[in-house]
N, C-alpha and C. Protein backbone atom coordinates (compact mmCIF):
# COMPACT_ATOMS: atom_id res chain seq x y z
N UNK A 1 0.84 -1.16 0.00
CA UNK A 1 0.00 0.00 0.00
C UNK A 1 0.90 1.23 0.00
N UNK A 2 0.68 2.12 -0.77
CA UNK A 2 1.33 3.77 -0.97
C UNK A 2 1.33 4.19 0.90
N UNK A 3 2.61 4.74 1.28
CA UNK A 3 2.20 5.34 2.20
C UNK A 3 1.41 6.95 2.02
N UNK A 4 0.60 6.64 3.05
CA UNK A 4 -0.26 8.15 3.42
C UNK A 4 0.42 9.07 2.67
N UNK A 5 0.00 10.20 1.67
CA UNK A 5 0.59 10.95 1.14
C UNK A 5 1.01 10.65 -0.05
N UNK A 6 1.12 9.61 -0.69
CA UNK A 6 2.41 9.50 -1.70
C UNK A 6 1.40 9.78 -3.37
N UNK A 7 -0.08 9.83 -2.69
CA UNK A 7 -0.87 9.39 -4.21
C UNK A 7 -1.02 10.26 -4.00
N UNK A 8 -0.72 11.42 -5.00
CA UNK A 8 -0.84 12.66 -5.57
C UNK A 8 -2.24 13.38 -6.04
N UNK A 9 -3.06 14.27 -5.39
CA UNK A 9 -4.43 14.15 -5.80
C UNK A 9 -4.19 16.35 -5.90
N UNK A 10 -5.23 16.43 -6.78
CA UNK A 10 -5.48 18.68 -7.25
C UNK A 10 -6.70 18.52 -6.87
N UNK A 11 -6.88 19.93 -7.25
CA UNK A 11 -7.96 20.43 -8.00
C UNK A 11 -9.22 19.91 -8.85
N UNK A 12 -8.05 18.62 -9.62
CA UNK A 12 -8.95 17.66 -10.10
C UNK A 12 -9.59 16.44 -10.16
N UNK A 13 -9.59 16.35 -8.49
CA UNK A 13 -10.02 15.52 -7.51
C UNK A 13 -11.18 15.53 -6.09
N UNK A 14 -11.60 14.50 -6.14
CA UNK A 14 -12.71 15.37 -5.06
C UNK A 14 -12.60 13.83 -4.18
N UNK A 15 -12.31 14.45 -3.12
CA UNK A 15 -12.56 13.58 -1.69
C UNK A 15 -13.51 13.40 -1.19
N UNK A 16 -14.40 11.77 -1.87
CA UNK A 16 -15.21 11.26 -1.29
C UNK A 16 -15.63 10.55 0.02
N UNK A 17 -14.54 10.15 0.86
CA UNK A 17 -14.57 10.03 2.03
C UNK A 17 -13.07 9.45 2.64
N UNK A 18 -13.37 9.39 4.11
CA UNK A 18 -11.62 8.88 4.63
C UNK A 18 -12.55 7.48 5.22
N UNK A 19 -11.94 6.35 5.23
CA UNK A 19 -12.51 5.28 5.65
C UNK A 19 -11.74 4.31 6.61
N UNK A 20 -12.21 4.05 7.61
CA UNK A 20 -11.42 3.61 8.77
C UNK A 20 -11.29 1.55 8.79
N UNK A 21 -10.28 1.52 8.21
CA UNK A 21 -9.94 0.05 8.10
C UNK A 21 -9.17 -0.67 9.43
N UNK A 22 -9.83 -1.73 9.43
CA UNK A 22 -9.18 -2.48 10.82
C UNK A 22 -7.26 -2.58 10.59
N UNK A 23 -6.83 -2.94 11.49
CA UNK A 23 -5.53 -2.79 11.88
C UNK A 23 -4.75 -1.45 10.74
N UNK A 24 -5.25 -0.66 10.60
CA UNK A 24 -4.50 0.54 9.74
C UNK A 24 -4.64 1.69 10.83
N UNK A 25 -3.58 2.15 11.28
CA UNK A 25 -3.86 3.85 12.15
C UNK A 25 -4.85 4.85 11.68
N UNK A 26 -4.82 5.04 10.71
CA UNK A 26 -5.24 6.14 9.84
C UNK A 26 -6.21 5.93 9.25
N UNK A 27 -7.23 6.78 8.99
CA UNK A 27 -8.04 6.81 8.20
C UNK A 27 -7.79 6.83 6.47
N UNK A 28 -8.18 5.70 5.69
CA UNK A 28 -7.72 5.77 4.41
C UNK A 28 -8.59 6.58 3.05
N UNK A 29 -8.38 8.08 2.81
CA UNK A 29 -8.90 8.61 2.04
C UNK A 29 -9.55 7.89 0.55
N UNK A 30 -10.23 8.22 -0.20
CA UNK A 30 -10.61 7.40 -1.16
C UNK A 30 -11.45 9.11 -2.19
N UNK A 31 -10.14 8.60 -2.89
CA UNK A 31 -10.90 10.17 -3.83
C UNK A 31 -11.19 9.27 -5.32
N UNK A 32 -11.90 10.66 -6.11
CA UNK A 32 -12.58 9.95 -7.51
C UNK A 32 -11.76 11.80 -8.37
N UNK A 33 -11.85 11.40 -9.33
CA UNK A 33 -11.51 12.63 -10.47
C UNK A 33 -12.74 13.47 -10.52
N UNK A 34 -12.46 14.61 -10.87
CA UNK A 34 -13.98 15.60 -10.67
C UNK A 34 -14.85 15.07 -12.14
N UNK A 35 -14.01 14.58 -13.07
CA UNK A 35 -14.81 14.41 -14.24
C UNK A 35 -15.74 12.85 -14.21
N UNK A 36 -15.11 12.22 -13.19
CA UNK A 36 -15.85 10.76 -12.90
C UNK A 36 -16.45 10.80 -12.16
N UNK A 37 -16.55 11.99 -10.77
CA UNK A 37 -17.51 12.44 -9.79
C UNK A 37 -19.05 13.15 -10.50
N UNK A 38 -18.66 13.55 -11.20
CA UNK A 38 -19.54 14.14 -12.42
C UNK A 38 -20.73 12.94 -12.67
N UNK A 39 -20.02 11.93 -12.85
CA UNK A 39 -20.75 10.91 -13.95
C UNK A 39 -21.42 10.06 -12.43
N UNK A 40 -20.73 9.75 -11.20
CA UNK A 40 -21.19 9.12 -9.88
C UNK A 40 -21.76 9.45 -9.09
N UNK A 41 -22.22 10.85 -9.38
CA UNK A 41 -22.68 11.67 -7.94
C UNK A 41 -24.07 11.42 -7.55
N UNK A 42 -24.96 11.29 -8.29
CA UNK A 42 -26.12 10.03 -8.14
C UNK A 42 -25.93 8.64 -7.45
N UNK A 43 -24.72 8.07 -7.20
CA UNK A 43 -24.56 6.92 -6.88
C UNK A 43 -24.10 6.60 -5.57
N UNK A 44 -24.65 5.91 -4.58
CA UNK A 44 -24.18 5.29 -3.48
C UNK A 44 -23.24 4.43 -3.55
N UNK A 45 -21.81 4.71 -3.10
CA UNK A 45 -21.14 3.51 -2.98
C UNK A 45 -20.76 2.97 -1.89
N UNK A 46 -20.81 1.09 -2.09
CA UNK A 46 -20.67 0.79 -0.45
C UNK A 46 -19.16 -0.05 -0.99
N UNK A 47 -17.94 0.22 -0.90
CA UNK A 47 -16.70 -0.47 -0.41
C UNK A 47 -16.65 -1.00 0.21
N UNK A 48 -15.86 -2.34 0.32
CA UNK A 48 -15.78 -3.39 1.54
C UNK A 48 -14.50 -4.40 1.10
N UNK A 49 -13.61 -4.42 1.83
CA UNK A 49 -12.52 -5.33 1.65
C UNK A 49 -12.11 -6.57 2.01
N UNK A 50 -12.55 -7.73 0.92
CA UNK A 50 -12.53 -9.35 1.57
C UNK A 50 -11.30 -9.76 0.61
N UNK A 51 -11.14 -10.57 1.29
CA UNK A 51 -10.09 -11.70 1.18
C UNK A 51 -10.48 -12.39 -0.43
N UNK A 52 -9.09 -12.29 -1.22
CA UNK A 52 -8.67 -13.31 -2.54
C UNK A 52 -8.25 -11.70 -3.13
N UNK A 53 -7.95 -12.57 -4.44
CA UNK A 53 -7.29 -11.75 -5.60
C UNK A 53 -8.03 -10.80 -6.07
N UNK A 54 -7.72 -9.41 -6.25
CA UNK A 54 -8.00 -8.42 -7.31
C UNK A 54 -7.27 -8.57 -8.79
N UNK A 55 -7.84 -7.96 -9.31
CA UNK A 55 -7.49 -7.33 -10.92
C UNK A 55 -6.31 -7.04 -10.96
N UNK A 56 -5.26 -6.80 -9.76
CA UNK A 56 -3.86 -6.12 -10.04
C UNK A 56 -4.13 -4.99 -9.90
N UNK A 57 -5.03 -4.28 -9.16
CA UNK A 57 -5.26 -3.06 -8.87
C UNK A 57 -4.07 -2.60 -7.22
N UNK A 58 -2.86 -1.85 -7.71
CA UNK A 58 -1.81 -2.21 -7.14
C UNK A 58 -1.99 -1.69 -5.58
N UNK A 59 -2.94 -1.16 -5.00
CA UNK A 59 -3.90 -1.36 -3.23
C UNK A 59 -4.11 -2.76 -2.71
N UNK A 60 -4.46 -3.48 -3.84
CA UNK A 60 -5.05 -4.45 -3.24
C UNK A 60 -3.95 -6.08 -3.33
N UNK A 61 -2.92 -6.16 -4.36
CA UNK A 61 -2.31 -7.20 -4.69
C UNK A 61 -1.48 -7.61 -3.38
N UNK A 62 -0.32 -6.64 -3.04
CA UNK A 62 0.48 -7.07 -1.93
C UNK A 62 -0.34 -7.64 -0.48
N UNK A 63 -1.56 -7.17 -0.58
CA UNK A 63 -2.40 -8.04 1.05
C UNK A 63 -2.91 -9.05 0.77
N UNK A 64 -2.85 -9.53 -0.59
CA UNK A 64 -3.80 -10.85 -0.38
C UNK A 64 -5.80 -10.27 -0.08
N UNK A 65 -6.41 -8.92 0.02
CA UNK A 65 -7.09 -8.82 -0.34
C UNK A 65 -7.80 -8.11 -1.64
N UNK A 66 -8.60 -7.82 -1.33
CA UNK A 66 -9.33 -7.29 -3.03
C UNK A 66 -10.68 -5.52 -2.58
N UNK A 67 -10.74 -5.09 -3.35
CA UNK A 67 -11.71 -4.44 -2.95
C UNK A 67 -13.11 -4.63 -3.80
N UNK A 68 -14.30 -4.71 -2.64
CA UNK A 68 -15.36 -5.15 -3.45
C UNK A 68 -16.48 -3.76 -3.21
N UNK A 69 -16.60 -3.54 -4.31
CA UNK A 69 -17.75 -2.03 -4.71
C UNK A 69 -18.62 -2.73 -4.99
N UNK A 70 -19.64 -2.44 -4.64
CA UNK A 70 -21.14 -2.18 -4.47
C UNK A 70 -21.91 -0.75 -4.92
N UNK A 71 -23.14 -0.51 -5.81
CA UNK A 71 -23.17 0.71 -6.29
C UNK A 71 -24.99 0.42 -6.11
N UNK A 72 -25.51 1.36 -5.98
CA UNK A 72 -27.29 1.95 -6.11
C UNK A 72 -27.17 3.14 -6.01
N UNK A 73 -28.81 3.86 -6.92
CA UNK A 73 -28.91 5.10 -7.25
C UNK A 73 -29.22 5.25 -5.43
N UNK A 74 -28.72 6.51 -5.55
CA UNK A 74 -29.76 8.11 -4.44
C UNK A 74 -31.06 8.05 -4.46
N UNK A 75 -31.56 7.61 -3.39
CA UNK A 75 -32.73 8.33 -3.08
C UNK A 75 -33.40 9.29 -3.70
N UNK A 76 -34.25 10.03 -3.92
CA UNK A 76 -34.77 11.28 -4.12
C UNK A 76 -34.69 11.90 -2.78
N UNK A 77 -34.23 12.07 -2.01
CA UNK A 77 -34.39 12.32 -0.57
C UNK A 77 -32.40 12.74 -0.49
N UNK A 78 -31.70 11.51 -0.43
CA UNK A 78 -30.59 11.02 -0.46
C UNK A 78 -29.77 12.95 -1.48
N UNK A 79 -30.29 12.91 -2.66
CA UNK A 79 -30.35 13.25 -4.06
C UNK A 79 -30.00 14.78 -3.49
N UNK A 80 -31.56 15.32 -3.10
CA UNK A 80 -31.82 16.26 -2.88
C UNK A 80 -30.86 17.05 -1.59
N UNK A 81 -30.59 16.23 -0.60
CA UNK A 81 -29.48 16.54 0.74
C UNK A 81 -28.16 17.24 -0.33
N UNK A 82 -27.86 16.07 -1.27
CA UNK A 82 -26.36 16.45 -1.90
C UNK A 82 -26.38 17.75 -2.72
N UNK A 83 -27.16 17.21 -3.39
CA UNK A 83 -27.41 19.07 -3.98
C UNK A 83 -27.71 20.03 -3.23
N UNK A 84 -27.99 19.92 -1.97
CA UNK A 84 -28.41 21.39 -1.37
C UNK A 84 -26.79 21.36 -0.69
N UNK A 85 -26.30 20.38 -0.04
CA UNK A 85 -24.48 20.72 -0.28
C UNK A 85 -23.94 21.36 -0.63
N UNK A 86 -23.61 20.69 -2.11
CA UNK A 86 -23.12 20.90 -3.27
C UNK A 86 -23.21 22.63 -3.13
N UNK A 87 -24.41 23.50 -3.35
CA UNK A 87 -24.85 24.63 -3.66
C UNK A 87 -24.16 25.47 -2.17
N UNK A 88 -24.49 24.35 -1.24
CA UNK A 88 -23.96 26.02 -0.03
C UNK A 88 -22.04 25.74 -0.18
N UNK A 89 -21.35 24.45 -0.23
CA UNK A 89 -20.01 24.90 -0.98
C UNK A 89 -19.52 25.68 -1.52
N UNK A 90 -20.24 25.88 -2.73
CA UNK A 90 -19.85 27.32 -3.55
C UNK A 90 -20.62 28.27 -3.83
């Protein structure tokens, strides 16, 4: 795993959450590109990290686990919270 810091993220990145994994100190950030946040922001994602092989997605190869995404639309409820966000942000 990159130590803390080393994955380089701008402007053209948006920090979707820090996520607290067993035996890790730190909370592990998890950002998306603003142009793929664009296309997800309707979408709930639930992350969860089990045991076997990934894709070679180079987070996940050296532990022997994998990361498994899970995705459903927003609420209309859900929807509406983010956009009123979104709007007092900027």
């Amino acid at each position: 795993m990159l130590p803390l810091g080393d994955f380089i993220t701008g402007d053209s990145d948006v920090l979707l959450a820090e996520v607290k994994v067993a035996d890790v100190d730190k909370a592990v950030p998890i950002w998306m590109s603003k142009s793929q946040f664009a296309y997800w922001k309707h979408t709930h994602l639930t992350i969860d990290v089990v045991k076997g092989r990934g894709a070679g997605f180079s987070l996940e190869a050296p532990e022997g686990k994998r990361f498994l995404i899970r995705s459903r639309l927003l609420t209309d409820a859900e929807d509406s919270y983010f956009a009123e966000q979104e709007s007092l942000a900027n």
